[in-house]
PDB file of N, CA and C in Angstrom:
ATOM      1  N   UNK A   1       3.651   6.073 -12.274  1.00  0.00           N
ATOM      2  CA  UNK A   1       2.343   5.898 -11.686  1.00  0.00           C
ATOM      3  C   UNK A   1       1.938   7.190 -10.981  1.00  0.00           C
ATOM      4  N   UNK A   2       0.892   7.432 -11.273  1.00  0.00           N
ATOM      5  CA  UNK A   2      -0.262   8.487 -10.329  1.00  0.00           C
ATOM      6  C   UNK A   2       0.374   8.656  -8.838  1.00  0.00           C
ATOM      7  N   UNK A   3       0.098   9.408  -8.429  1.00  0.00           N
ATOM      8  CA  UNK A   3       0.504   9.492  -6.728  1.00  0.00           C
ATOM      9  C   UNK A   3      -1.171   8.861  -5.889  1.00  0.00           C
ATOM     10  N   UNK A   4      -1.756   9.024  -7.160  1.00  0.00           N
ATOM     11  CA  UNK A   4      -3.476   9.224  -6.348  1.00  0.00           C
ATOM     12  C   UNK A   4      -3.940   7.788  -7.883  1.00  0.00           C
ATOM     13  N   UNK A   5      -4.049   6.716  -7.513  1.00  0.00           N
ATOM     14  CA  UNK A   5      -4.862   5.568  -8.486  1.00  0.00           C
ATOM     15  C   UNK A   5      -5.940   5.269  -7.495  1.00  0.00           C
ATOM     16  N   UNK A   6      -7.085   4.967  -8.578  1.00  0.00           N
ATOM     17  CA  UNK A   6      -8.395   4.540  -8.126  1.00  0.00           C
ATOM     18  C   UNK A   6      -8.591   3.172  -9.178  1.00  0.00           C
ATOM     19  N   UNK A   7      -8.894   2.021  -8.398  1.00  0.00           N
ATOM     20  CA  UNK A   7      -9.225   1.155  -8.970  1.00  0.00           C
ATOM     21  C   UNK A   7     -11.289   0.890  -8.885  1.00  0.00           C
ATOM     22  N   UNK A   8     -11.441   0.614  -9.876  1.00  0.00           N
ATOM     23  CA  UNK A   8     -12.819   0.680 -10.226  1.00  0.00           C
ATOM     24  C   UNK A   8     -13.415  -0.071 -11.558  1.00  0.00           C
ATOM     25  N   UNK A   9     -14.852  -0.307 -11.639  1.00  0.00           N
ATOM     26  CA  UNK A   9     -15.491  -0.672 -12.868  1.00  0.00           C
ATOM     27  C   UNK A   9     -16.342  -0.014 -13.528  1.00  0.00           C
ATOM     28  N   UNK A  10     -16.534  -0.944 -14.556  1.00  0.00           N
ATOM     29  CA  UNK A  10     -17.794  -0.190 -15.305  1.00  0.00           C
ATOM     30  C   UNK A  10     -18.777  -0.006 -14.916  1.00  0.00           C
ATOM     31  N   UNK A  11     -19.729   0.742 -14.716  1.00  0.00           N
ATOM     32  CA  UNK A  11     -21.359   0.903 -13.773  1.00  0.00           C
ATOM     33  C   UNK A  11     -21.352   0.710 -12.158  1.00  0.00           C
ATOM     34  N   UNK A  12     -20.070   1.180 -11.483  1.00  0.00           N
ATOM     35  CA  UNK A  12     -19.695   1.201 -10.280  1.00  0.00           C
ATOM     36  C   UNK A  12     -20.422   2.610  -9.530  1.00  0.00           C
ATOM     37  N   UNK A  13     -21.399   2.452  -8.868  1.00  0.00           N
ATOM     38  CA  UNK A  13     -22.089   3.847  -8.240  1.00  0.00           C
ATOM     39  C   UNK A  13     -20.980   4.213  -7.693  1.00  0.00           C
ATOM     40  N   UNK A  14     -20.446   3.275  -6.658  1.00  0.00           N
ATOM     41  CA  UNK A  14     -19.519   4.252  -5.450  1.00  0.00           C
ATOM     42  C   UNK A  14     -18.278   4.394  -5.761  1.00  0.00           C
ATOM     43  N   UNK A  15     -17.773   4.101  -6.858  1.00  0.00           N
ATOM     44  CA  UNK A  15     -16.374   4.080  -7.843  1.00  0.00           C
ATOM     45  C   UNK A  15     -16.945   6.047  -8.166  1.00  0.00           C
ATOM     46  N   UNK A  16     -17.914   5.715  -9.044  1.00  0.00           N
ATOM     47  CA  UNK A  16     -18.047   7.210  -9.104  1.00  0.00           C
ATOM     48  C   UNK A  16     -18.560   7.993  -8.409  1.00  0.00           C
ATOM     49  N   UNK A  17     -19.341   8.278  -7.202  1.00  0.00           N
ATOM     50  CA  UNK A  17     -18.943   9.150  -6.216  1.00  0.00           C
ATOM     51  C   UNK A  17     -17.653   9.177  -5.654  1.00  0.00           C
ATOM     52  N   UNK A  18     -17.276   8.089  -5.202  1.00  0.00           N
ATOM     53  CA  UNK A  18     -15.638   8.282  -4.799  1.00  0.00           C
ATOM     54  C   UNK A  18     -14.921   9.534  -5.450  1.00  0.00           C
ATOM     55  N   UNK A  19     -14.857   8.922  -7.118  1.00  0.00           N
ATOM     56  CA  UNK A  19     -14.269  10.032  -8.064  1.00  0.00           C
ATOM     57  C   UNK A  19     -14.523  11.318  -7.756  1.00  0.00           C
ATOM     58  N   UNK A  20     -16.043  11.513  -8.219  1.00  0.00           N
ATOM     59  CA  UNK A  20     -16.225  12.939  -7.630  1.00  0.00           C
ATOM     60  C   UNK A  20     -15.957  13.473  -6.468  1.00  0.00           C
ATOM     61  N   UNK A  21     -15.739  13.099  -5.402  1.00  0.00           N
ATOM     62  CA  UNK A  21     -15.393  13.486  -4.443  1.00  0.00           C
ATOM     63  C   UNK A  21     -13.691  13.387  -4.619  1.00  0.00           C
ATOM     64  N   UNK A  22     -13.188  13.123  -5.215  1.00  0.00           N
ATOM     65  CA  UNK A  22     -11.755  12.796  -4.875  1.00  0.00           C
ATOM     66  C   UNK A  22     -11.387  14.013  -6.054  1.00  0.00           C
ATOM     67  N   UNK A  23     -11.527  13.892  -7.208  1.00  0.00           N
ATOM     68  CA  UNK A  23     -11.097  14.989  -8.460  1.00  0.00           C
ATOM     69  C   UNK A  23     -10.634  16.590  -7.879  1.00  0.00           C
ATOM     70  N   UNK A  24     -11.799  16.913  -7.083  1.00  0.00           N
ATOM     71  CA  UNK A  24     -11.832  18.188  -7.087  1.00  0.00           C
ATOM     72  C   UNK A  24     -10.752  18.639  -5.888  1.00  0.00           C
ATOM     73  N   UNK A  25     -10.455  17.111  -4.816  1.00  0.00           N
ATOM     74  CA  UNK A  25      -9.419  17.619  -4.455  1.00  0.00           C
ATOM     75  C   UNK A  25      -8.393  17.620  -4.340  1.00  0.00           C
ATOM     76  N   UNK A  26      -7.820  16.801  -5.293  1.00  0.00           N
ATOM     77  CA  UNK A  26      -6.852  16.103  -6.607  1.00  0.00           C
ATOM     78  C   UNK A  26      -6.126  17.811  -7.025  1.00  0.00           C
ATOM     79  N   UNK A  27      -7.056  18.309  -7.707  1.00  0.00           N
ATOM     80  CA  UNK A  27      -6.852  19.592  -8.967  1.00  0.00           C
ATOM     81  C   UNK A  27      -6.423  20.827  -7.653  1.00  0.00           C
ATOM     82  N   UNK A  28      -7.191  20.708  -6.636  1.00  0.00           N
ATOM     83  CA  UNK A  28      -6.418  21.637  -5.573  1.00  0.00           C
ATOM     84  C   UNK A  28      -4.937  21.194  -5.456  1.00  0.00           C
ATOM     85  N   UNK A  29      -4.383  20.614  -5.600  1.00  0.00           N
ATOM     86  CA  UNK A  29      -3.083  20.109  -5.164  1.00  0.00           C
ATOM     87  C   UNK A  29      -2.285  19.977  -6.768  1.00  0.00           C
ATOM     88  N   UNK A  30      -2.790  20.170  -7.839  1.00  0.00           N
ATOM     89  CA  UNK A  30      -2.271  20.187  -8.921  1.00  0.00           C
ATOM     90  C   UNK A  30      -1.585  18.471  -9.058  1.00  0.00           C
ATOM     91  N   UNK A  31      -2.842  17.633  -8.642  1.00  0.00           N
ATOM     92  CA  UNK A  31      -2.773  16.602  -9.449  1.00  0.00           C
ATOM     93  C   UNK A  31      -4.113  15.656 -10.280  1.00  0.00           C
ATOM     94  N   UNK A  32      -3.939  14.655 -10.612  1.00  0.00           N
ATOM     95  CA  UNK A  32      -5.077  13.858 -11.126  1.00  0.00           C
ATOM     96  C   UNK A  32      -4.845  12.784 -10.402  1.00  0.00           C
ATOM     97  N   UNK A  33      -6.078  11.919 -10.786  1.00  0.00           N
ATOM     98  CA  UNK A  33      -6.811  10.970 -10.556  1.00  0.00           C
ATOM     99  C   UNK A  33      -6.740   9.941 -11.485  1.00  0.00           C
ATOM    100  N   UNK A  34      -5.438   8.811 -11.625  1.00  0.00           N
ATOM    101  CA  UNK A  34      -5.276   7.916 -12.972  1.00  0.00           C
ATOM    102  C   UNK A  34      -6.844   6.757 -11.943  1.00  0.00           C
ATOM    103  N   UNK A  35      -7.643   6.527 -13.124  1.00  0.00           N
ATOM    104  CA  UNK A  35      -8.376   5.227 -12.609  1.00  0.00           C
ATOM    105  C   UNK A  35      -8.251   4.158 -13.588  1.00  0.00           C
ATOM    106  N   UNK A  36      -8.255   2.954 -13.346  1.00  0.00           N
ATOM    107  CA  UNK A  36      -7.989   1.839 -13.620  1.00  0.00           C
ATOM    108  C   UNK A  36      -9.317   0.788 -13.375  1.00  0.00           C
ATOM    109  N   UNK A  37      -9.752   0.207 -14.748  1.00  0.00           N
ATOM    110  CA  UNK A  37     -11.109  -0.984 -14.423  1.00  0.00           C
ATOM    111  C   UNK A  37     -10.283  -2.266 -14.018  1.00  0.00           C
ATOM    112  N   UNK A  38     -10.958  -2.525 -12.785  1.00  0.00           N
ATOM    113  CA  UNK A  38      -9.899  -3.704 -12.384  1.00  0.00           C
ATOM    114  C   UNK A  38     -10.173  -5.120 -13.286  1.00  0.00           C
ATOM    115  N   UNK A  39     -11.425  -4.924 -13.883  1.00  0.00           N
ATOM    116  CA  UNK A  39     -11.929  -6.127 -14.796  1.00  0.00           C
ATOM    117  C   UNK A  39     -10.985  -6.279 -16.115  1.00  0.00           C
ATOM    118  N   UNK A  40      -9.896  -5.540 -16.103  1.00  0.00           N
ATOM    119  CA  UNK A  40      -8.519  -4.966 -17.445  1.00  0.00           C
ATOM    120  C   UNK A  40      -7.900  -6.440 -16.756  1.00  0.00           C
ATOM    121  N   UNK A  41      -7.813  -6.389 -15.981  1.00  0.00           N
ATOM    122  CA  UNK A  41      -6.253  -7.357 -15.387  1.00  0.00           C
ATOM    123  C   UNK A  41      -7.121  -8.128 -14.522  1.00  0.00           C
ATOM    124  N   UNK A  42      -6.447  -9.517 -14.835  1.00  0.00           N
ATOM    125  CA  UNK A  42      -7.156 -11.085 -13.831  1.00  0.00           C
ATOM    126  C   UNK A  42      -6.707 -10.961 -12.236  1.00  0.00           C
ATOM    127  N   UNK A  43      -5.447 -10.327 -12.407  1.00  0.00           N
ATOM    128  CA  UNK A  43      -4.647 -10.528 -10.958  1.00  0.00           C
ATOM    129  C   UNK A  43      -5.515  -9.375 -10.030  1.00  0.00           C
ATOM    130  N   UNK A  44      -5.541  -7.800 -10.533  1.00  0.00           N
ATOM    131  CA  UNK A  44      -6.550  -6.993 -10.070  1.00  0.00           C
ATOM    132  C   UNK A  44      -8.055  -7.413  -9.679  1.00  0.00           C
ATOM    133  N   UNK A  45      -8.400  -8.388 -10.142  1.00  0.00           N
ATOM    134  CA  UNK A  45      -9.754  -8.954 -10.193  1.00  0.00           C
ATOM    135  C   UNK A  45     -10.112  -9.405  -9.122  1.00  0.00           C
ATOM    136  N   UNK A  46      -8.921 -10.880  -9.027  1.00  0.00           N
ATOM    137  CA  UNK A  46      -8.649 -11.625  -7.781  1.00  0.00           C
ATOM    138  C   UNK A  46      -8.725 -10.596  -6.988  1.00  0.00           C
ATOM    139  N   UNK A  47      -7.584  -9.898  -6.884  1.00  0.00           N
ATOM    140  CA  UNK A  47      -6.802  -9.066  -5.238  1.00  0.00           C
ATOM    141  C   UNK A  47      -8.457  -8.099  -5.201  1.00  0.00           C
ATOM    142  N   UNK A  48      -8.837  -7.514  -5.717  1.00  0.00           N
ATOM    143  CA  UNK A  48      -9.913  -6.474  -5.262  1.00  0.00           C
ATOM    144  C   UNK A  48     -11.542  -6.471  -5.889  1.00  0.00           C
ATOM    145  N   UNK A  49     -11.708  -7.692  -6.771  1.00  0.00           N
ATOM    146  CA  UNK A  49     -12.966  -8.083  -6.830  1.00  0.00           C
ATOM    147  C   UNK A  49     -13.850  -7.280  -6.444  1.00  0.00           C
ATOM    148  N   UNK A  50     -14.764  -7.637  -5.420  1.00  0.00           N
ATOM    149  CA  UNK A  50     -15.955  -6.916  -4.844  1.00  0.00           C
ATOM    150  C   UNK A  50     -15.364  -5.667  -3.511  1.00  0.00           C
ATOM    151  N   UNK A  51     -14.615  -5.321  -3.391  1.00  0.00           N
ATOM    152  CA  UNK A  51     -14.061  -4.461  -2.560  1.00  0.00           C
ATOM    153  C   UNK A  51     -13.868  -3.219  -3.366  1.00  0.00           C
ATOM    154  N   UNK A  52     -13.865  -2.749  -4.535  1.00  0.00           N
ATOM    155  CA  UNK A  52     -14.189  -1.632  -5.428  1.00  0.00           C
ATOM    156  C   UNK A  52     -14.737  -0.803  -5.107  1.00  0.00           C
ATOM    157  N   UNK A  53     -14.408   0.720  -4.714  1.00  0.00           N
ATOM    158  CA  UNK A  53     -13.795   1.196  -5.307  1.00  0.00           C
ATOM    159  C   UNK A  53     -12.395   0.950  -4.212  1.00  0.00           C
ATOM    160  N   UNK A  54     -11.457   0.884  -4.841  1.00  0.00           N
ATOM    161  CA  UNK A  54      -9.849   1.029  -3.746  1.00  0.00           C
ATOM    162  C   UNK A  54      -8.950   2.295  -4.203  1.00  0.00           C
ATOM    163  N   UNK A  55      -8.786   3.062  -3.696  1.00  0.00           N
ATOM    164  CA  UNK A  55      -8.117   4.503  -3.488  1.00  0.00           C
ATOM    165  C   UNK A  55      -6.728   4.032  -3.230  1.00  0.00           C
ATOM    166  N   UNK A  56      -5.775   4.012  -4.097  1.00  0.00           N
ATOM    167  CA  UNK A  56      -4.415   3.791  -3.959  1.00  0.00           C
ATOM    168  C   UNK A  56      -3.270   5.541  -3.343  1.00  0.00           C
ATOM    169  N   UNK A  57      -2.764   5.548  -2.606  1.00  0.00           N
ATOM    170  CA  UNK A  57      -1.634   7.161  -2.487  1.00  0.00           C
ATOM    171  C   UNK A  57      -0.278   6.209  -2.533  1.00  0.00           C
ATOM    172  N   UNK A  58       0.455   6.432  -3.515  1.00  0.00           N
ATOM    173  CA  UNK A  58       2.147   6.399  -3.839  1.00  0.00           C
ATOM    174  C   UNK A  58       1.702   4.922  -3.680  1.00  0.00           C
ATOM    175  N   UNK A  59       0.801   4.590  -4.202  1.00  0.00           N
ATOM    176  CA  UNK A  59       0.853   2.595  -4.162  1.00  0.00           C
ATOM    177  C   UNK A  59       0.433   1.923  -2.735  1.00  0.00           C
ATOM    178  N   UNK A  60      -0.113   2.593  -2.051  1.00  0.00           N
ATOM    179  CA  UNK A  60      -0.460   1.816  -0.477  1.00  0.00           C
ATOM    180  C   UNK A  60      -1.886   2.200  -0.817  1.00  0.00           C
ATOM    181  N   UNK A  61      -2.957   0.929  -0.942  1.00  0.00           N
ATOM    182  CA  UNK A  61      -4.465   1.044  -0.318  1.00  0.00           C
ATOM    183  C   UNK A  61      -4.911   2.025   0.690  1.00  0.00           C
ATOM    184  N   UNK A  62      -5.938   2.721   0.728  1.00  0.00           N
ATOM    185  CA  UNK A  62      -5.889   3.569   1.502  1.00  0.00           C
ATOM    186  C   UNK A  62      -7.579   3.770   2.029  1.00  0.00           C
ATOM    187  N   UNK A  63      -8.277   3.535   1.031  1.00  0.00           N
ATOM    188  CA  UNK A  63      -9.597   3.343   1.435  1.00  0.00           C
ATOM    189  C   UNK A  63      -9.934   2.034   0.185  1.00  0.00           C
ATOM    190  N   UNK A  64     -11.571   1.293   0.626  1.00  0.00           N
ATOM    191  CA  UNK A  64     -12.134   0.742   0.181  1.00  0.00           C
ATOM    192  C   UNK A  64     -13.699   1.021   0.228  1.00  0.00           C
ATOM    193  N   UNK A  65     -14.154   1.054  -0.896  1.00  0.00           N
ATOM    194  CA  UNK A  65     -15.589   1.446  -0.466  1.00  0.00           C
ATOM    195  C   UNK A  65     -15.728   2.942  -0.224  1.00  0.00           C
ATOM    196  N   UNK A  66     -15.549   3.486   0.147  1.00  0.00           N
ATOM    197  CA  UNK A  66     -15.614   5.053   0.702  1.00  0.00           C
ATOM    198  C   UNK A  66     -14.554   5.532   0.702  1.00  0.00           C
ATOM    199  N   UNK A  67     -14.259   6.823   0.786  1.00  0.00           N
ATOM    200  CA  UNK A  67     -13.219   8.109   0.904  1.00  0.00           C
ATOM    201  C   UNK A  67     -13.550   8.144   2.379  1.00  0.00           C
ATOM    202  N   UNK A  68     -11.859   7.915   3.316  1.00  0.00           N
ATOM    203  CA  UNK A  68     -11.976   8.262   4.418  1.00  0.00           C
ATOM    204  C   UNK A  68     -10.689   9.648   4.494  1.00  0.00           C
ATOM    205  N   UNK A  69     -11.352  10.687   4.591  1.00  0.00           N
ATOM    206  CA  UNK A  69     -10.785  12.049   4.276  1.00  0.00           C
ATOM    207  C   UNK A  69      -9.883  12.123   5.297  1.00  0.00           C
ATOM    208  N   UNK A  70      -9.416  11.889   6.478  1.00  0.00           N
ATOM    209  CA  UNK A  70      -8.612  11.540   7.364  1.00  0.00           C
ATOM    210  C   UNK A  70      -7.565  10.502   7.139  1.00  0.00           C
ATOM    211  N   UNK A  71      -7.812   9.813   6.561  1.00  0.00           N
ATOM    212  CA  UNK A  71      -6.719   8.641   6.218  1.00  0.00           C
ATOM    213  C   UNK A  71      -6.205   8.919   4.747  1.00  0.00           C
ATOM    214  N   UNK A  72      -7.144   9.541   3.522  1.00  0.00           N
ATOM    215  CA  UNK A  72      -6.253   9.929   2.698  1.00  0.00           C
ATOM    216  C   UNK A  72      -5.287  11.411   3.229  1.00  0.00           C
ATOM    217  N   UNK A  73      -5.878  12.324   3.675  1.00  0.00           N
ATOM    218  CA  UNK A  73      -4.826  13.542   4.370  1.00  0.00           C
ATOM    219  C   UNK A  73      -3.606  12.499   4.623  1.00  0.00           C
ATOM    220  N   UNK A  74      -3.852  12.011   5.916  1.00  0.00           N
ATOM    221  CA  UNK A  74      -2.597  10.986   6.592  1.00  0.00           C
ATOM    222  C   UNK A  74      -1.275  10.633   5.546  1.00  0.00           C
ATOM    223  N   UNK A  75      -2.247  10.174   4.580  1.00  0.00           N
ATOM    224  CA  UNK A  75      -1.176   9.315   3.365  1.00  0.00           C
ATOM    225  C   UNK A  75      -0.615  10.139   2.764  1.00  0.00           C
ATOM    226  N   UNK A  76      -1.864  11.322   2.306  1.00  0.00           N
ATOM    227  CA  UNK A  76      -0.846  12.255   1.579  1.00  0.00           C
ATOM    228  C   UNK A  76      -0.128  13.161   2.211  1.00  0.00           C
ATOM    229  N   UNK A  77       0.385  13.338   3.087  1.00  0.00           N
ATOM    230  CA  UNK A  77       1.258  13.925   3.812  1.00  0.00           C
ATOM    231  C   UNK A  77       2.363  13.667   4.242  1.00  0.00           C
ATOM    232  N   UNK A  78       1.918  11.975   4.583  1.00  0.00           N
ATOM    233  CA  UNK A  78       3.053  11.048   4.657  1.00  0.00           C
ATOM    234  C   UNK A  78       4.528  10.859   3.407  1.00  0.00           C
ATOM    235  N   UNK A  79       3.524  10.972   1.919  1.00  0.00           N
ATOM    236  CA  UNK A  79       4.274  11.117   1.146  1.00  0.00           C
ATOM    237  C   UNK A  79       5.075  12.410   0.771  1.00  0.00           C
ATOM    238  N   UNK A  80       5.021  13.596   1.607  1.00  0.00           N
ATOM    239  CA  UNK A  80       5.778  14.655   1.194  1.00  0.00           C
ATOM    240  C   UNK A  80       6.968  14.560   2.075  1.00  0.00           C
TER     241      UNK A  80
END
């Protein structure tokens, strides 16, 4: 798994700003951005439904709805 998963849908505005905002600073760090349509899997559906977009680091939730640039730093730092 990704160090950095984004769960998201199809025709999601803030799924894709999220992205864009997240990619470019993904590729600074020499990684990517695996995203995942949570509408793929029933259980994903349930757990994060209308709470889309969800920003996963090393598998812990980390934002919902928005990029909080302070709390992903946090996480990813945590994981080194």
């Amino acid at each position: 798994m990704s160090r950095l998963l984004l769960y998201s849908r199809e025709g999601c505005g803030l799924c894709e700003e999220l992205l864009l905002e997240l990619v470019p600073w993904a590729a600074e760090r020499g990684e990517s951005v695996e995203v995942r349509d949570v509408d793929d899997d029933p259980i994903l559906k349930r757990r994060y439904g209308l709470k889309i977009p969800v920003l996963l680091v090393d598998g812990e939730p980390i934002a919902f709805g928005h990029l909080d640039w302070n709390e992903l730093k946090r996480a990813w730092n945590a994981g080194r």
